[in-house]
C-alpha atoms as a PDB file:
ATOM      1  CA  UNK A   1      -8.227 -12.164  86.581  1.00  0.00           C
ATOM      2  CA  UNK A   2      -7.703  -9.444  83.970  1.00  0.00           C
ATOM      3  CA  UNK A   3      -4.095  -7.873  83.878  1.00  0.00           C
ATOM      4  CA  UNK A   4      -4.249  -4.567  83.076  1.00  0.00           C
ATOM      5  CA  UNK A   5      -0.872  -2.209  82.426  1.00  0.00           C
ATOM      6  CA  UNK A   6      -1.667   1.664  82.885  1.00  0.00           C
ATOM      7  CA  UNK A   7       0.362   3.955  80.507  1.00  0.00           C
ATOM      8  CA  UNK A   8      -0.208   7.600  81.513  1.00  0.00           C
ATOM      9  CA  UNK A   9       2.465  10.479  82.251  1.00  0.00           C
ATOM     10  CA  UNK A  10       0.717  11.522  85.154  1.00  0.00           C
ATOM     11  CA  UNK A  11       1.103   9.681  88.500  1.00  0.00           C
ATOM     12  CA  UNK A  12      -2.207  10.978  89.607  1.00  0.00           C
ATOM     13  CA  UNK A  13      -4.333   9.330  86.842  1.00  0.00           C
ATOM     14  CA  UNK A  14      -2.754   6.488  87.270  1.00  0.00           C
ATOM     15  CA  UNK A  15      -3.185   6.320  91.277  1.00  0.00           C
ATOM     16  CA  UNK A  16      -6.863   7.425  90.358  1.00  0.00           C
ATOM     17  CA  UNK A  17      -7.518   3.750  87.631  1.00  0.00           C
ATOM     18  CA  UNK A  18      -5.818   1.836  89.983  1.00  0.00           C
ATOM     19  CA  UNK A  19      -8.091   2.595  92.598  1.00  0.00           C
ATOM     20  CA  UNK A  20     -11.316   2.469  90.870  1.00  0.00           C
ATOM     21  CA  UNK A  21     -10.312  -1.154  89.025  1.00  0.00           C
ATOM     22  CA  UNK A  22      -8.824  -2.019  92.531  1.00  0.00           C
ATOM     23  CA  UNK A  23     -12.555  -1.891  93.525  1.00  0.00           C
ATOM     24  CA  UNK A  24     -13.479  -4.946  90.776  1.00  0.00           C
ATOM     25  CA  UNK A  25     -12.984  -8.620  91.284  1.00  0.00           C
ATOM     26  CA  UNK A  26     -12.197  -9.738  88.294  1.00  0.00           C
ATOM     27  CA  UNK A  27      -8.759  -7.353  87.221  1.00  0.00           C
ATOM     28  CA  UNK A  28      -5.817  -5.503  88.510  1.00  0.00           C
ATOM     29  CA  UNK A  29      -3.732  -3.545  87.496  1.00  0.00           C
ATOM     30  CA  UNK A  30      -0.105  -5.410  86.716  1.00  0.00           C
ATOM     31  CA  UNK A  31       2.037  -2.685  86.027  1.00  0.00           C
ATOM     32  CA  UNK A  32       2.142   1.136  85.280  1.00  0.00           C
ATOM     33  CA  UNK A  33       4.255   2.956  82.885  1.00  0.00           C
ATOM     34  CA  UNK A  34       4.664   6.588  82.602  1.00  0.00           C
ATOM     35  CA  UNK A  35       5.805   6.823  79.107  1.00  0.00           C
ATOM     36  CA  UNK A  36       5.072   4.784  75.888  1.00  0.00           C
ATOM     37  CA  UNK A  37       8.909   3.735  75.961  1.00  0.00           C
ATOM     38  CA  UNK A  38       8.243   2.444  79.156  1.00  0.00           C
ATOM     39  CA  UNK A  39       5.378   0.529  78.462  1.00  0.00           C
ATOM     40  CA  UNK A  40       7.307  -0.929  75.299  1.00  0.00           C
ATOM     41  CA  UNK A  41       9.971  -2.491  77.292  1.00  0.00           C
ATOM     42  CA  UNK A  42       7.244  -3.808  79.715  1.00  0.00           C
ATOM     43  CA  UNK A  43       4.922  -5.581  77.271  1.00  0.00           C
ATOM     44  CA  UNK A  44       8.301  -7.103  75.952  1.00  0.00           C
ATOM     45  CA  UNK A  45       9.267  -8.503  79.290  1.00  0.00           C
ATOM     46  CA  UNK A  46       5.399  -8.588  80.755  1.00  0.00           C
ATOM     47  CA  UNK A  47       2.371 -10.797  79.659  1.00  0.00           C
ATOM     48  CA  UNK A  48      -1.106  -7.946  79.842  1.00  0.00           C
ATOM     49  CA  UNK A  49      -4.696  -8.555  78.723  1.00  0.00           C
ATOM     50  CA  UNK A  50      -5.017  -5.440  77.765  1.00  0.00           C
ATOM     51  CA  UNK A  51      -2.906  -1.801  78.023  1.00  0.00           C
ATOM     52  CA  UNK A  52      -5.171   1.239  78.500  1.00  0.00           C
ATOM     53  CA  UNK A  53      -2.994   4.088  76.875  1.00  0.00           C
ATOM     54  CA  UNK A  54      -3.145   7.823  77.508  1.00  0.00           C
ATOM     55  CA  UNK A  55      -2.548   9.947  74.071  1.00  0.00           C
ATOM     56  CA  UNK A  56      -0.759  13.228  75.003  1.00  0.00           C
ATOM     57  CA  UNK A  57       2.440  11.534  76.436  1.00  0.00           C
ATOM     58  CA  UNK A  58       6.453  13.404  76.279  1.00  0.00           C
ATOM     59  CA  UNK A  59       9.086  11.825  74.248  1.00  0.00           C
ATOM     60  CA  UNK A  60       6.445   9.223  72.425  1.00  0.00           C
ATOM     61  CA  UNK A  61       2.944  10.331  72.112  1.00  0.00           C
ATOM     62  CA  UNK A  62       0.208   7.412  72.591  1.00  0.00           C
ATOM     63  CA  UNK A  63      -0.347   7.380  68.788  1.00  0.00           C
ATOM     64  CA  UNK A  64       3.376   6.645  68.197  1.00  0.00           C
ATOM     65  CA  UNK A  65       3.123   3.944  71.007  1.00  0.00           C
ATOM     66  CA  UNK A  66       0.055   2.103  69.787  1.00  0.00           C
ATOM     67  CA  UNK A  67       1.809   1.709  66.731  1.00  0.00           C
ATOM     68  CA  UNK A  68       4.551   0.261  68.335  1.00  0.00           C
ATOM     69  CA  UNK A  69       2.561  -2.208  70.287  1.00  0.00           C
ATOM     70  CA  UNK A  70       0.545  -3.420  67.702  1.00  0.00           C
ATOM     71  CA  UNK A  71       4.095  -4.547  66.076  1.00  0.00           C
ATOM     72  CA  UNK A  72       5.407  -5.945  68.929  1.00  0.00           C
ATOM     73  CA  UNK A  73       2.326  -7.598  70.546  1.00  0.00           C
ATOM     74  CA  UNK A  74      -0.289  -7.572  67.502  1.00  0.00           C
ATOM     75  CA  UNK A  75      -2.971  -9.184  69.861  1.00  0.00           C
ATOM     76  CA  UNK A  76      -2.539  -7.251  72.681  1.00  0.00           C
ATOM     77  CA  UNK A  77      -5.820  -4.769  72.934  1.00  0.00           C
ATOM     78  CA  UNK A  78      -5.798  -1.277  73.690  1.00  0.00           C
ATOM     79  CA  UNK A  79      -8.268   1.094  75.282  1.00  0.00           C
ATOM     80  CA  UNK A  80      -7.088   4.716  74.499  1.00  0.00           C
ATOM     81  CA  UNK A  81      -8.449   6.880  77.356  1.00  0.00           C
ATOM     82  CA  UNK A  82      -7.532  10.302  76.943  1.00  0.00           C
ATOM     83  CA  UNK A  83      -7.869  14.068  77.455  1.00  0.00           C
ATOM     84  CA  UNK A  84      -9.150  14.775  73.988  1.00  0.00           C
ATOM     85  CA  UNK A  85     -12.722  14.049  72.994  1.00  0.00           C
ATOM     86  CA  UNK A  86     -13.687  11.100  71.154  1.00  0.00           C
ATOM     87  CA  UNK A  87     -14.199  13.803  68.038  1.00  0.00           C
ATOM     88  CA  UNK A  88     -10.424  14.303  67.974  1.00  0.00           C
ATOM     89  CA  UNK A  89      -8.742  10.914  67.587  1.00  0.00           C
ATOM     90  CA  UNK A  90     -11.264   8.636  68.227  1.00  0.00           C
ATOM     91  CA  UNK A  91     -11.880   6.895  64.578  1.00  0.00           C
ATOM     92  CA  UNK A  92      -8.283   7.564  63.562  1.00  0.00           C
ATOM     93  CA  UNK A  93      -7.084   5.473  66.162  1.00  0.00           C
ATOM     94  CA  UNK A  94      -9.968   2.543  65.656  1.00  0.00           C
ATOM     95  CA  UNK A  95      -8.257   2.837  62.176  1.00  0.00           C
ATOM     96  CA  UNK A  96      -4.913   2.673  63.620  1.00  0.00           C
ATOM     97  CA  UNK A  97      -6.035  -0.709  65.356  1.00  0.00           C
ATOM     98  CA  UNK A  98      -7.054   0.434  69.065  1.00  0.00           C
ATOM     99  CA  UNK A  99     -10.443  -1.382  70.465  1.00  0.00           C
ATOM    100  CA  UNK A 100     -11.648   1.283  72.310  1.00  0.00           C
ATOM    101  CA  UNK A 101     -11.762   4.960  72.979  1.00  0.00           C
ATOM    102  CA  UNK A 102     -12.990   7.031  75.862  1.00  0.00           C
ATOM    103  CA  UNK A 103     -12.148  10.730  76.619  1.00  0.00           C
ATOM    104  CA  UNK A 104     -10.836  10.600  80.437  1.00  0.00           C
ATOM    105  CA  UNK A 105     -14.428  12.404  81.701  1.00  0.00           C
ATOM    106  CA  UNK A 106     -15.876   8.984  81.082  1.00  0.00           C
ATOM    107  CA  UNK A 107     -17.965   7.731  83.446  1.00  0.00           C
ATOM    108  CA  UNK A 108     -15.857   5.350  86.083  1.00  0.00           C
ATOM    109  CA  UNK A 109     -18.607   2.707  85.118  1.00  0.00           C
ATOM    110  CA  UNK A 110     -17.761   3.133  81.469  1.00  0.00           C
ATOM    111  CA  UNK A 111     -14.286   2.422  81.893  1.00  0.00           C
ATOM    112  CA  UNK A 112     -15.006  -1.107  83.575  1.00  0.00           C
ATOM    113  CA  UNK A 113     -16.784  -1.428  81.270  1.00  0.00           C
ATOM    114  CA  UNK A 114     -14.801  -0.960  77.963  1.00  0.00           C
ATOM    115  CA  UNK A 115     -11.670  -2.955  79.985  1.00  0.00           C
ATOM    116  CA  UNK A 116     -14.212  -6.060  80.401  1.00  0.00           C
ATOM    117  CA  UNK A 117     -15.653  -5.658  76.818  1.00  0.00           C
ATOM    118  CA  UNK A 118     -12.409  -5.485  74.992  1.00  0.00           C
ATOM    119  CA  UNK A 119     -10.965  -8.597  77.115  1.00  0.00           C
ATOM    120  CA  UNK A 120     -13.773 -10.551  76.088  1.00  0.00           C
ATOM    121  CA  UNK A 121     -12.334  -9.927  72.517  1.00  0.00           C
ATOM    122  CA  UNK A 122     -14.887  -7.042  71.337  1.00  0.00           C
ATOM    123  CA  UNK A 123     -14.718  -3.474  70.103  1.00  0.00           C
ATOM    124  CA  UNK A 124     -15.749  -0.951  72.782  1.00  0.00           C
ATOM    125  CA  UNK A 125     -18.349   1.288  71.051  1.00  0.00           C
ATOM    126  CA  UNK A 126     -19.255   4.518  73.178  1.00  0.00           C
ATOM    127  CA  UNK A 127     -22.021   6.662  72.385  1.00  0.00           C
ATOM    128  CA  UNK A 128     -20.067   9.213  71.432  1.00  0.00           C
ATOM    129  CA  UNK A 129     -17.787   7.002  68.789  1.00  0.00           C
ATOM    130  CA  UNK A 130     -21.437   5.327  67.600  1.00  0.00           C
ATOM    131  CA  UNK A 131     -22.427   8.439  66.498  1.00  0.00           C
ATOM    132  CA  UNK A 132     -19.286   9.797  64.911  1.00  0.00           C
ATOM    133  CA  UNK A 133     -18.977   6.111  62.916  1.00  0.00           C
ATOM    134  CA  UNK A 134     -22.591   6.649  61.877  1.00  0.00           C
ATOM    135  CA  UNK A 135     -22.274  10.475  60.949  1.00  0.00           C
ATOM    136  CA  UNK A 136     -19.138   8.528  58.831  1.00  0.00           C
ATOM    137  CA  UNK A 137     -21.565   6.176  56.730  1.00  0.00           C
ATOM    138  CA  UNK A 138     -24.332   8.588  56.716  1.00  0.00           C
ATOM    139  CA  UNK A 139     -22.640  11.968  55.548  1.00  0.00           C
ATOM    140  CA  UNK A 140     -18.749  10.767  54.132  1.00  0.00           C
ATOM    141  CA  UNK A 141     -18.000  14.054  52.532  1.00  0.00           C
ATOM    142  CA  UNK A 142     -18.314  16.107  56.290  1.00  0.00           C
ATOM    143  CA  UNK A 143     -15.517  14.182  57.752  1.00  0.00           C
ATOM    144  CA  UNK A 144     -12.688  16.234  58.874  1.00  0.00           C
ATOM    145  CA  UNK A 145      -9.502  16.885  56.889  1.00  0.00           C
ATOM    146  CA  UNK A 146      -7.616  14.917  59.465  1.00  0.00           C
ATOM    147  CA  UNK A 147      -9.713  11.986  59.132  1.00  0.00           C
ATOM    148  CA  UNK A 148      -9.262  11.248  55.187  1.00  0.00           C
ATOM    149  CA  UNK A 149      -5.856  10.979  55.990  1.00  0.00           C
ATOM    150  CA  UNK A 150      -4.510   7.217  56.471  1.00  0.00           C
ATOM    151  CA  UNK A 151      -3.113   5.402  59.862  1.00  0.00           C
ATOM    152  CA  UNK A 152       0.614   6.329  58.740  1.00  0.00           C
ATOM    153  CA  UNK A 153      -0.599   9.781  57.102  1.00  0.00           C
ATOM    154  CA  UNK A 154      -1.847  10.373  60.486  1.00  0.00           C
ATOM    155  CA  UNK A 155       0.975   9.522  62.405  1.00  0.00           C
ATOM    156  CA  UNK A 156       3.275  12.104  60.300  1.00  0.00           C
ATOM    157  CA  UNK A 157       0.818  14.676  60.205  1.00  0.00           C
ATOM    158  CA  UNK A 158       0.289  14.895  63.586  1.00  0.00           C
ATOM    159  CA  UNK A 159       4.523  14.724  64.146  1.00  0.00           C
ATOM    160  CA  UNK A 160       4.953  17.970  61.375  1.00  0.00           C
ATOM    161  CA  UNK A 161       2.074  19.562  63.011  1.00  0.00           C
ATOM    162  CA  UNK A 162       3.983  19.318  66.589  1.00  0.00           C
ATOM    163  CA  UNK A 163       6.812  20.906  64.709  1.00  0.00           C
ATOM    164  CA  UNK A 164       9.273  18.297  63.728  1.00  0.00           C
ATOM    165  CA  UNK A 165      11.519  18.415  61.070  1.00  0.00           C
ATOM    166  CA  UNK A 166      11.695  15.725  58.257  1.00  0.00           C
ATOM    167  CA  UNK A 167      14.674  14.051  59.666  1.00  0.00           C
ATOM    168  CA  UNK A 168      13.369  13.837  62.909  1.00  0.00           C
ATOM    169  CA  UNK A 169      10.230  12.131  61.646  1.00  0.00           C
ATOM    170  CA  UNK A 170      12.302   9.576  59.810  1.00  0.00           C
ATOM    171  CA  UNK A 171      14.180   8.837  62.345  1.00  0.00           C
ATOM    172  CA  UNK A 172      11.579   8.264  64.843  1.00  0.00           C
ATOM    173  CA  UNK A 173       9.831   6.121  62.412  1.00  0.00           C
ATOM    174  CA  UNK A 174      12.505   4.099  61.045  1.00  0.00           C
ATOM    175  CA  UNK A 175      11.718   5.319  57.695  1.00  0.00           C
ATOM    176  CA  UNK A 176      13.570   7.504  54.842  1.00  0.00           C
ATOM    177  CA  UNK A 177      13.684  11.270  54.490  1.00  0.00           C
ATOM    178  CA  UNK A 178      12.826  10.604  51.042  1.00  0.00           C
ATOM    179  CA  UNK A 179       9.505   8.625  52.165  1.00  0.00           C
ATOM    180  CA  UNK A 180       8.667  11.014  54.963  1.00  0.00           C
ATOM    181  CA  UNK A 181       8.666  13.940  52.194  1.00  0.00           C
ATOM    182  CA  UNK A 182       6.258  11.468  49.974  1.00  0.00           C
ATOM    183  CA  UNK A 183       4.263  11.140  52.933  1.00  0.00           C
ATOM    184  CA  UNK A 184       4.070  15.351  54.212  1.00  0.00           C
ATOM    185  CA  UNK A 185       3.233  16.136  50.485  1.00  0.00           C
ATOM    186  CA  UNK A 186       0.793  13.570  50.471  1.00  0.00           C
ATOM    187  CA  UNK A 187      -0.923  15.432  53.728  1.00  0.00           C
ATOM    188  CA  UNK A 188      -0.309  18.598  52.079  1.00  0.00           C
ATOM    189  CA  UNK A 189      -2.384  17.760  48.991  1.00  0.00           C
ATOM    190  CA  UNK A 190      -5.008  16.112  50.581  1.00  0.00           C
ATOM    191  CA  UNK A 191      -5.681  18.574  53.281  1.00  0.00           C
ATOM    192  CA  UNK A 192      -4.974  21.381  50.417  1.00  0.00           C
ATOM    193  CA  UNK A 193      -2.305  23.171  52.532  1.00  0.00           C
ATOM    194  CA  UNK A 194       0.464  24.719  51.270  1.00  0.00           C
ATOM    195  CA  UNK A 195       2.868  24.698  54.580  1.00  0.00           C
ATOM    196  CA  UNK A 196       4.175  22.607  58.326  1.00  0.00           C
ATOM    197  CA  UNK A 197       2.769  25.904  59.724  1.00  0.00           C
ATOM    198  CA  UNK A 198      -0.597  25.437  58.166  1.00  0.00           C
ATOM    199  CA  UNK A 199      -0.895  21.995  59.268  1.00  0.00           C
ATOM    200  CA  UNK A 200      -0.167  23.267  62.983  1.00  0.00           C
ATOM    201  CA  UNK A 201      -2.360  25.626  62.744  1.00  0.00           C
ATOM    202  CA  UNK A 202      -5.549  23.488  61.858  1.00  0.00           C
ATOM    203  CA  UNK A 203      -4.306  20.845  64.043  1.00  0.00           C
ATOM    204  CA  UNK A 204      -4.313  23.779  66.945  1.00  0.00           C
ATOM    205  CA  UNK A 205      -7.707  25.151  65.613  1.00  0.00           C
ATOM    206  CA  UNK A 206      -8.818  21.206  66.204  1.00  0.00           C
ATOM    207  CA  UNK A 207      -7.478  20.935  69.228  1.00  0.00           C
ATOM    208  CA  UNK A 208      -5.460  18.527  68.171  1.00  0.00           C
ATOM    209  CA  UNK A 209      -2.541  19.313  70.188  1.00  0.00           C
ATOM    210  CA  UNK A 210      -2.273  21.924  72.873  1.00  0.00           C
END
């Protein structure tokens, strides 16, 4: 039997997985969280096969929280399964170490289906992420400016795009000013913007963030 921990702000998604994996023999859902600091504390305390993670989350977004889990509990898969297409994230956060993406209009087959795949120990390859991985190999230089960026480029960009300020960043990250400025001008230079504001812009323009 599969334990499964549900970390979604919304009580109503999560009511909605439980009852569809409630239907299946072979998991249940362990625990629920409704925020990635949540779900920290409860992997601490909490042995899971696998945590399927929502991205757009208050106080610690689901990229911020998959970081964290893959330092506290490096073995621990995650499914992301979220309101943004597979376009969006989807091979930033393969790169960032998740085993699976879905966007939440998945089918409720598909979902079983990535949870049983991933606790067997495989990736979960949709269609839609097969294609974007082979558009990837096939045509490098059409990837978008978000995705030459690296997993901890990523993880600031996507902080200074939701308007944070340097300090914040470091803070939140456990890093230096002084190496969250090496990372923004990094962004900058590789992205070829000039400004935060430009960066929210495109990331708005992506749909990146709301």
């Amino acid at each position: 039997m599969k334990k499964i921990l549900l970390v979604d702000d919304h009580s109503i998604v999560r009511s909605g997985l439980r009852n569809l994996i409630d239907l299946e023999n072979d998991m249940r859902v362990e625990d629920e969280a409704a925020s990635g600091n949540e779900a920290i504390q409860k992997v601490r305390k909490q042995k899971f096969d696998i945590v399927v993670l929502d991205i757009s989350m208050p106080n610690k977004n689901g990229v911020d929280t998959l970081h964290d889990l893959k330092r506290v509990a490096p073995d621990l898969p995650v499914l992301i399964l979220s309101g943004y297409a597979e376009q969006q994230y989807a091979l930033n956060l393969i790169r960032s170490g998740c085993k699976g993406y879905l966007s939440k209009d998945a089918d409720p087959d598909e979902i079983i289906k990535a949870i049983r795949t991933i606790c067997a120990g495989r990736l979960y390859i949709s269609s839609a992420l097969a294609e974007l991985m082979a558009s990837e190999l096939m045509q490098p230089s059409d990837k978008l400016l978000h995705e030459t960026l690296s997993d901890r480029e990523f993880q600031v960009f996507f902080k200074l795009a939701t308007g944070k300020s340097v300090t914040e960043i470091g803070e939140e990250l456990f890093i230096s000013v002084k190496t969250v400025s090496t990372y923004r001008a990094r962004i900058l230079e590789k992205m070829n913007m000039k400004t935060n504001a430009d960066l929210t812009y495109y990331a708005i323009k992506n749909e990146l963030i709301n």
